[in-house]
PDB file of N, CA and C in Angstrom:
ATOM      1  N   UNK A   1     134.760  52.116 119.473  1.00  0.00           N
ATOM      2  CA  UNK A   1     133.415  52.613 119.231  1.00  0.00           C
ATOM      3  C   UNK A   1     133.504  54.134 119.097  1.00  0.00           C
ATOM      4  N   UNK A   2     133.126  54.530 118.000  1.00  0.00           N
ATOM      5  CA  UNK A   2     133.003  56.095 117.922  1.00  0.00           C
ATOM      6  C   UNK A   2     132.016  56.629 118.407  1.00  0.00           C
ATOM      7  N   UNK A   3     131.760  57.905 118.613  1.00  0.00           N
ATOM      8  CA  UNK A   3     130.553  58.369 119.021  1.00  0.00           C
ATOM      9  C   UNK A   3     129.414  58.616 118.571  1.00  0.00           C
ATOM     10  N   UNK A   4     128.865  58.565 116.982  1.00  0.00           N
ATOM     11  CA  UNK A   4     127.729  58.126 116.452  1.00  0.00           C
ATOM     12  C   UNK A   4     127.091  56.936 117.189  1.00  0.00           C
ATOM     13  N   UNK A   5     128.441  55.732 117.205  1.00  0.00           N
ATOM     14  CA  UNK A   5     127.925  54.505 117.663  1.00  0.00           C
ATOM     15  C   UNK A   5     127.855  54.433 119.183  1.00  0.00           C
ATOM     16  N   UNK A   6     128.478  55.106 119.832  1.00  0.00           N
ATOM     17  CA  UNK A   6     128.390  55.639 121.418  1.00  0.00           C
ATOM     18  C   UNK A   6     126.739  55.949 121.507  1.00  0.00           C
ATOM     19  N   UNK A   7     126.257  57.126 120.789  1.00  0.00           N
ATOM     20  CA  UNK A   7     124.953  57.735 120.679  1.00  0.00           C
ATOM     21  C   UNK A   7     123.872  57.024 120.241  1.00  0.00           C
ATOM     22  N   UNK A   8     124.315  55.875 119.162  1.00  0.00           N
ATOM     23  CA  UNK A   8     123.281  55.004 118.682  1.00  0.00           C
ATOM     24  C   UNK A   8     122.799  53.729 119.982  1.00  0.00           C
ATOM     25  N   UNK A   9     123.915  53.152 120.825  1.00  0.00           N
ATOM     26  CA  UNK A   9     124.260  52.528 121.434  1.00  0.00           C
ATOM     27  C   UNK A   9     123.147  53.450 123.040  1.00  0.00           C
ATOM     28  N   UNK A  10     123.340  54.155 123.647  1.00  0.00           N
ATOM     29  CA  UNK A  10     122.630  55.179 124.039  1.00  0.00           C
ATOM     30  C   UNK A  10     120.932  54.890 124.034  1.00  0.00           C
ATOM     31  N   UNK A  11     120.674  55.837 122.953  1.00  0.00           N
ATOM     32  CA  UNK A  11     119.774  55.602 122.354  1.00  0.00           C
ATOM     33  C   UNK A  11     118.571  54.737 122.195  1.00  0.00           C
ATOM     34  N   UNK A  12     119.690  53.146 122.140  1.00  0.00           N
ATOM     35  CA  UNK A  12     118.659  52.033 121.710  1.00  0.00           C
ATOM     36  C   UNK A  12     118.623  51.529 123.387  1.00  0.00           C
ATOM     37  N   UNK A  13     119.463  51.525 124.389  1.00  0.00           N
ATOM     38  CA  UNK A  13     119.300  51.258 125.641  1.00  0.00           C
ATOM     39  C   UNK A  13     118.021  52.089 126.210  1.00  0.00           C
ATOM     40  N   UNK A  14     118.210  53.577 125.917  1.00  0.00           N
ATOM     41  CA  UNK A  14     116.928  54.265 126.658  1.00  0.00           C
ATOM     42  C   UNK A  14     115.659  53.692 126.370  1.00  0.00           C
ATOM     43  N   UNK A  15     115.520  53.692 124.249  1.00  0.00           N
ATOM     44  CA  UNK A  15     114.288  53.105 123.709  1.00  0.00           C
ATOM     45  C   UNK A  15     113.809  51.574 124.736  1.00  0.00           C
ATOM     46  N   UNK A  16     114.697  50.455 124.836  1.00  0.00           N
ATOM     47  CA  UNK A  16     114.642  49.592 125.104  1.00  0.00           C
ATOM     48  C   UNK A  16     113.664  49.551 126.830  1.00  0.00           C
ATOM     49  N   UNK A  17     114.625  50.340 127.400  1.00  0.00           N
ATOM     50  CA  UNK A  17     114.023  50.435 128.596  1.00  0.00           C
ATOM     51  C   UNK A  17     112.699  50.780 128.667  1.00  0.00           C
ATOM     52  N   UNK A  18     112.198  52.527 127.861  1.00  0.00           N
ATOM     53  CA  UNK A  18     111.268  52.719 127.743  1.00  0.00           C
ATOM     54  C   UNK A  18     109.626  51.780 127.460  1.00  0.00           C
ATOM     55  N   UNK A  19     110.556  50.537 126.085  1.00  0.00           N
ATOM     56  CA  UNK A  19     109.398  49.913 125.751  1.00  0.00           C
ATOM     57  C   UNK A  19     109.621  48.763 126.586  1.00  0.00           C
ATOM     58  N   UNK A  20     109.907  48.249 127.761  1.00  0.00           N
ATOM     59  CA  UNK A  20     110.046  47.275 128.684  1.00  0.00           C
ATOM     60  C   UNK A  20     109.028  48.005 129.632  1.00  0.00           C
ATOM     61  N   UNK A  21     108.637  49.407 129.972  1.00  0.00           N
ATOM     62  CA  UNK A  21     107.893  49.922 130.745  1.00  0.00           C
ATOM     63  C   UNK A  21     106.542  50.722 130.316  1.00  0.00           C
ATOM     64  N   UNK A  22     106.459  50.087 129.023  1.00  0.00           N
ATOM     65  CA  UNK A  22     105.154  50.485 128.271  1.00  0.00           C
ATOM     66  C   UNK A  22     105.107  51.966 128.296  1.00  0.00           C
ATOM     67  N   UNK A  23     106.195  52.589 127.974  1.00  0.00           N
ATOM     68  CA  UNK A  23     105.916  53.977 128.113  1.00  0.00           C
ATOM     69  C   UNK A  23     106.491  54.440 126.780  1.00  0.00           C
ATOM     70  N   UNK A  24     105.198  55.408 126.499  1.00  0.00           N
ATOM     71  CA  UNK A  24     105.066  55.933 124.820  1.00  0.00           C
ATOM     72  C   UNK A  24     106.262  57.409 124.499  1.00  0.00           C
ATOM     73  N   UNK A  25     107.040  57.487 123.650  1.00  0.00           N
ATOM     74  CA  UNK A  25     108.030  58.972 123.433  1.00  0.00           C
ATOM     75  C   UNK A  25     107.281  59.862 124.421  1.00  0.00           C
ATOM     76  N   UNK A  26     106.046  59.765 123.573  1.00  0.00           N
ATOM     77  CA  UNK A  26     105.401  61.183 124.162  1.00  0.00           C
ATOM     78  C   UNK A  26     105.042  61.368 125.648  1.00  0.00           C
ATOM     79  N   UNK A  27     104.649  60.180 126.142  1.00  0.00           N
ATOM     80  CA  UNK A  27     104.972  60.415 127.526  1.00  0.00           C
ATOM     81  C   UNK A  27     106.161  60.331 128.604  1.00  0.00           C
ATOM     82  N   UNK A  28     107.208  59.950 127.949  1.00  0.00           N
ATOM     83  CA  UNK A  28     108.481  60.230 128.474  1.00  0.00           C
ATOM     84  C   UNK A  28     108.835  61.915 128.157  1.00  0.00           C
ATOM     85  N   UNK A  29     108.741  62.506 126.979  1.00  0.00           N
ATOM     86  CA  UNK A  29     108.807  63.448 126.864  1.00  0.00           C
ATOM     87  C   UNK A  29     108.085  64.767 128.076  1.00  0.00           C
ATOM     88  N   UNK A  30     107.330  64.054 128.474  1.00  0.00           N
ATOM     89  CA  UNK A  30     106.042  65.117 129.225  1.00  0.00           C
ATOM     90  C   UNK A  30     106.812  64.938 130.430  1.00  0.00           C
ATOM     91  N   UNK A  31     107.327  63.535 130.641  1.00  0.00           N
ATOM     92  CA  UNK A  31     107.850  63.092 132.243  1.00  0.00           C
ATOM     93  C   UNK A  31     108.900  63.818 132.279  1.00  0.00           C
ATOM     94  N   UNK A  32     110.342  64.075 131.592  1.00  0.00           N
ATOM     95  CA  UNK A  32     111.163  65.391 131.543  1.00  0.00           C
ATOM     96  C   UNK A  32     111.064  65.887 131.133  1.00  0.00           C
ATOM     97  N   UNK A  33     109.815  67.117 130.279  1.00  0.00           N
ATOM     98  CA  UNK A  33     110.133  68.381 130.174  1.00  0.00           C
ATOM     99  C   UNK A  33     110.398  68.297 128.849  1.00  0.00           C
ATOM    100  N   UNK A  34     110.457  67.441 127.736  1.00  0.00           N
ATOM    101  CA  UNK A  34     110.979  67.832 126.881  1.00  0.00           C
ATOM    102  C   UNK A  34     109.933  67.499 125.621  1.00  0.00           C
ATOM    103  N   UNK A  35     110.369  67.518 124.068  1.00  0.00           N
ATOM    104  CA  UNK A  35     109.262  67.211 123.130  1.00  0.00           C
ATOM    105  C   UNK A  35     109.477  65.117 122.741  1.00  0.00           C
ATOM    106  N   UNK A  36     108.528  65.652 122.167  1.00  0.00           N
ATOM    107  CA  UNK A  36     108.457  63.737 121.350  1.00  0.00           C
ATOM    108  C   UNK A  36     109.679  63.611 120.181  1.00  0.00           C
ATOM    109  N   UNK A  37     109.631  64.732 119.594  1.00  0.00           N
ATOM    110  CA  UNK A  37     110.786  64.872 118.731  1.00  0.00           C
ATOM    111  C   UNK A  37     112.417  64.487 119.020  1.00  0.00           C
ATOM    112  N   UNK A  38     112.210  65.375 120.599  1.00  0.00           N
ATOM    113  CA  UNK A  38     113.552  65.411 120.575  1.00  0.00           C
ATOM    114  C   UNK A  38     113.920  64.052 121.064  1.00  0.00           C
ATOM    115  N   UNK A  39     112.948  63.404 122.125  1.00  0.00           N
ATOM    116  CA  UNK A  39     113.016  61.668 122.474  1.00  0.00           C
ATOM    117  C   UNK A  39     113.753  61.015 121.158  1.00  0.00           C
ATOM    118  N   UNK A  40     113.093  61.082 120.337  1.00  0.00           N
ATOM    119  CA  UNK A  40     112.709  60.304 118.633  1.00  0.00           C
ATOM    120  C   UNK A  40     114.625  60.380 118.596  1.00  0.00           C
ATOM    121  N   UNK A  41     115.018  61.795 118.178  1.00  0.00           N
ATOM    122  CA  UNK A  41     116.414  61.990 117.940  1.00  0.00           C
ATOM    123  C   UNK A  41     117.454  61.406 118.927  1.00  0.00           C
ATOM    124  N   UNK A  42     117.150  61.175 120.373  1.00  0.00           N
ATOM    125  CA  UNK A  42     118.108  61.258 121.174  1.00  0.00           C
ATOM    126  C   UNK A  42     118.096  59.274 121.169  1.00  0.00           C
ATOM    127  N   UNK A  43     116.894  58.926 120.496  1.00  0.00           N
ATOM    128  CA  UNK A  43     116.970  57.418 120.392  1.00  0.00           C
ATOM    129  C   UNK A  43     117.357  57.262 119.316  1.00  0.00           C
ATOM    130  N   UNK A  44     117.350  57.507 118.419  1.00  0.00           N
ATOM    131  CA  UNK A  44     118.383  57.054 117.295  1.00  0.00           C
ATOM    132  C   UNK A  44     119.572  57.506 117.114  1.00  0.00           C
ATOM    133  N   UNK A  45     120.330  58.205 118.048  1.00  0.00           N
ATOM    134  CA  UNK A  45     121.379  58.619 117.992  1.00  0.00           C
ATOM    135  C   UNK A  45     121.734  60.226 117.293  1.00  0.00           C
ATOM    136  N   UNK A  46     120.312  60.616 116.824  1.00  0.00           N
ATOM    137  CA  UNK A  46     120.871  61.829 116.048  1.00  0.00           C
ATOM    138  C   UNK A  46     121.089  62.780 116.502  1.00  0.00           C
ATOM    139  N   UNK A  47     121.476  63.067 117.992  1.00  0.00           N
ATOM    140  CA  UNK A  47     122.130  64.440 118.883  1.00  0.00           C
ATOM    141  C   UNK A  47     122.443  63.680 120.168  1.00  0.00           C
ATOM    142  N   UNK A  48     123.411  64.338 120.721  1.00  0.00           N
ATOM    143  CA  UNK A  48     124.018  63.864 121.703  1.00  0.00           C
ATOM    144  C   UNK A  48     122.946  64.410 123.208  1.00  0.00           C
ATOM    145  N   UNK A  49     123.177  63.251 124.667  1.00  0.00           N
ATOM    146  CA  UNK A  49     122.283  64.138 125.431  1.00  0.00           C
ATOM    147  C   UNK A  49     123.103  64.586 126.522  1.00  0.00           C
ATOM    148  N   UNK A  50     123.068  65.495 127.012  1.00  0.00           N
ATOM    149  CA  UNK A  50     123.680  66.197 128.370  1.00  0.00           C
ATOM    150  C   UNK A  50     122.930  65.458 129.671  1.00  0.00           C
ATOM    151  N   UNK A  51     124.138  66.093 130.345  1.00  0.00           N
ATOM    152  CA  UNK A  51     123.844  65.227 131.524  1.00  0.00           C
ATOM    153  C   UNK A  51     122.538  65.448 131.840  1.00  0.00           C
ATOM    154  N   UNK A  52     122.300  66.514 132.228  1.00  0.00           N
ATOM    155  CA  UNK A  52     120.732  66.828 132.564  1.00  0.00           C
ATOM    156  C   UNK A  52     120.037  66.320 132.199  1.00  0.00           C
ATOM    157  N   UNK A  53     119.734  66.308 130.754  1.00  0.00           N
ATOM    158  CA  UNK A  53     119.059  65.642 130.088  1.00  0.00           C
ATOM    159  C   UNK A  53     118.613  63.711 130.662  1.00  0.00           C
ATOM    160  N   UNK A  54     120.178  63.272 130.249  1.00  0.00           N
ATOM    161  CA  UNK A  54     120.165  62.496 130.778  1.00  0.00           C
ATOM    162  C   UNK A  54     119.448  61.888 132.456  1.00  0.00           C
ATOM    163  N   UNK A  55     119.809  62.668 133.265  1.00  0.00           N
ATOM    164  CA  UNK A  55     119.637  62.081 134.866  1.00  0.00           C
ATOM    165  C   UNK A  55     118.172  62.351 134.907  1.00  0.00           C
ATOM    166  N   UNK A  56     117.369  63.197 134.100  1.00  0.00           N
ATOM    167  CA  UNK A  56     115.901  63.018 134.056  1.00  0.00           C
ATOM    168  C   UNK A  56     115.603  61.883 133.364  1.00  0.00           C
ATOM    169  N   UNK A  57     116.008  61.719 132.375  1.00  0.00           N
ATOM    170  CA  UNK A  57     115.601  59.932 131.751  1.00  0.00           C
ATOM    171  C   UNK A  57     115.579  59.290 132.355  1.00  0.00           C
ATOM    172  N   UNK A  58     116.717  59.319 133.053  1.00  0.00           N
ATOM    173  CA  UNK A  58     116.859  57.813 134.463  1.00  0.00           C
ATOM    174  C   UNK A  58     115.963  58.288 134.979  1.00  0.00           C
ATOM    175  N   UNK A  59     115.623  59.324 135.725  1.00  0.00           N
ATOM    176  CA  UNK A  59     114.505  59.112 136.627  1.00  0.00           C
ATOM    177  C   UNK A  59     113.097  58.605 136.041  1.00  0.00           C
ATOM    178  N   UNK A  60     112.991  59.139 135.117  1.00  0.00           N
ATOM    179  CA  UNK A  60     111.509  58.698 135.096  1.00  0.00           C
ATOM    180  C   UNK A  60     111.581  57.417 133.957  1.00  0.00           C
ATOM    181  N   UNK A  61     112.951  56.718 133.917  1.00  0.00           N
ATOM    182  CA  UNK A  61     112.708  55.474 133.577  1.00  0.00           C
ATOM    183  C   UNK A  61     113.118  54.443 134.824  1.00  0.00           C
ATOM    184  N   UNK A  62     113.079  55.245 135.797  1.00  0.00           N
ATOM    185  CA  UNK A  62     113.489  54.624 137.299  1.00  0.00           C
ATOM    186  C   UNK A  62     114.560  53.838 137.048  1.00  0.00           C
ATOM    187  N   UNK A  63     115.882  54.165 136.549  1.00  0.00           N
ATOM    188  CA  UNK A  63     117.029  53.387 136.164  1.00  0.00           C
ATOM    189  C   UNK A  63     118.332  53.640 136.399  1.00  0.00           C
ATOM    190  N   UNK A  64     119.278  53.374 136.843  1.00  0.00           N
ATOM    191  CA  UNK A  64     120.479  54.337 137.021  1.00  0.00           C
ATOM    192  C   UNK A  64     120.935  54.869 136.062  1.00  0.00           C
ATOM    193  N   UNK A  65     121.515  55.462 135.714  1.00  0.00           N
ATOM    194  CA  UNK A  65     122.041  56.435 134.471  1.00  0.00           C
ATOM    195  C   UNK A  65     123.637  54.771 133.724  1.00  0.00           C
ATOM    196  N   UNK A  66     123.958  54.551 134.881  1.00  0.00           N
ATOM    197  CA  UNK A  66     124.827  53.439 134.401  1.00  0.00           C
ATOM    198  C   UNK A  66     124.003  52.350 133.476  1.00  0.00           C
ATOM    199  N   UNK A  67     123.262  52.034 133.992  1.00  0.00           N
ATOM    200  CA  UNK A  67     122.221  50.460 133.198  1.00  0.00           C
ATOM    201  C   UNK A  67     122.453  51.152 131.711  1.00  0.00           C
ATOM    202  N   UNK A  68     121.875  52.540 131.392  1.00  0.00           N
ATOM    203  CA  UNK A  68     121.884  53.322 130.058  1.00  0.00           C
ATOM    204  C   UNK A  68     122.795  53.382 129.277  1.00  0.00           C
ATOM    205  N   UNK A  69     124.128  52.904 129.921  1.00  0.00           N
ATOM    206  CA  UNK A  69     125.135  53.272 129.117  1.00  0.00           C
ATOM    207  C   UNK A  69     125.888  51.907 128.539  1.00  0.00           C
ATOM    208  N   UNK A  70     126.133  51.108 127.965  1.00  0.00           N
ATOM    209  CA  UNK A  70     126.452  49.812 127.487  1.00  0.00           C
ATOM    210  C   UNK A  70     127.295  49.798 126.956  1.00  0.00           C
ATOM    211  N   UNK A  71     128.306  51.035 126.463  1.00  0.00           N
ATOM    212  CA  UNK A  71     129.440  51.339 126.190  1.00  0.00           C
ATOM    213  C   UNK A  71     130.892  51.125 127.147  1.00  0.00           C
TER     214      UNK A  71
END
């Protein structure tokens, strides 16, 4: 697995989770700090996310950072 598909792979786990918890980009975005945009990109794979980034997702998708990763 390369890392496009690492990132796409990523991506569709966070989306997934997100829409299992009825929660909209934009309010995940607000829950860490960040825009709707950049949600949008980091779910389809089109930029990679840092840890930081990351360990706020888990939190406010109440998830371990492992469940996220399916790689």
């Amino acid at each position: 697995m390369n890392i496009e598909e690492k990132r796409r792979a990523l991506g569709g786990a966070i989306r997934a989770r997100r829409d299992e918890q009825g929660i909209s980009q934009q309010q995940l975005a607000l829950m860490i700090g960040s825009s709707k945009s950049h949600i949008w990109r980091i779910e389809t794979g089109r930029v990679g996310v840092g840890l930081d980034d990351l360990g706020r997702i888990a939190d406010a998708l109440d998830t371990p950072v492992r469940d996220l990763l399916t790689f």
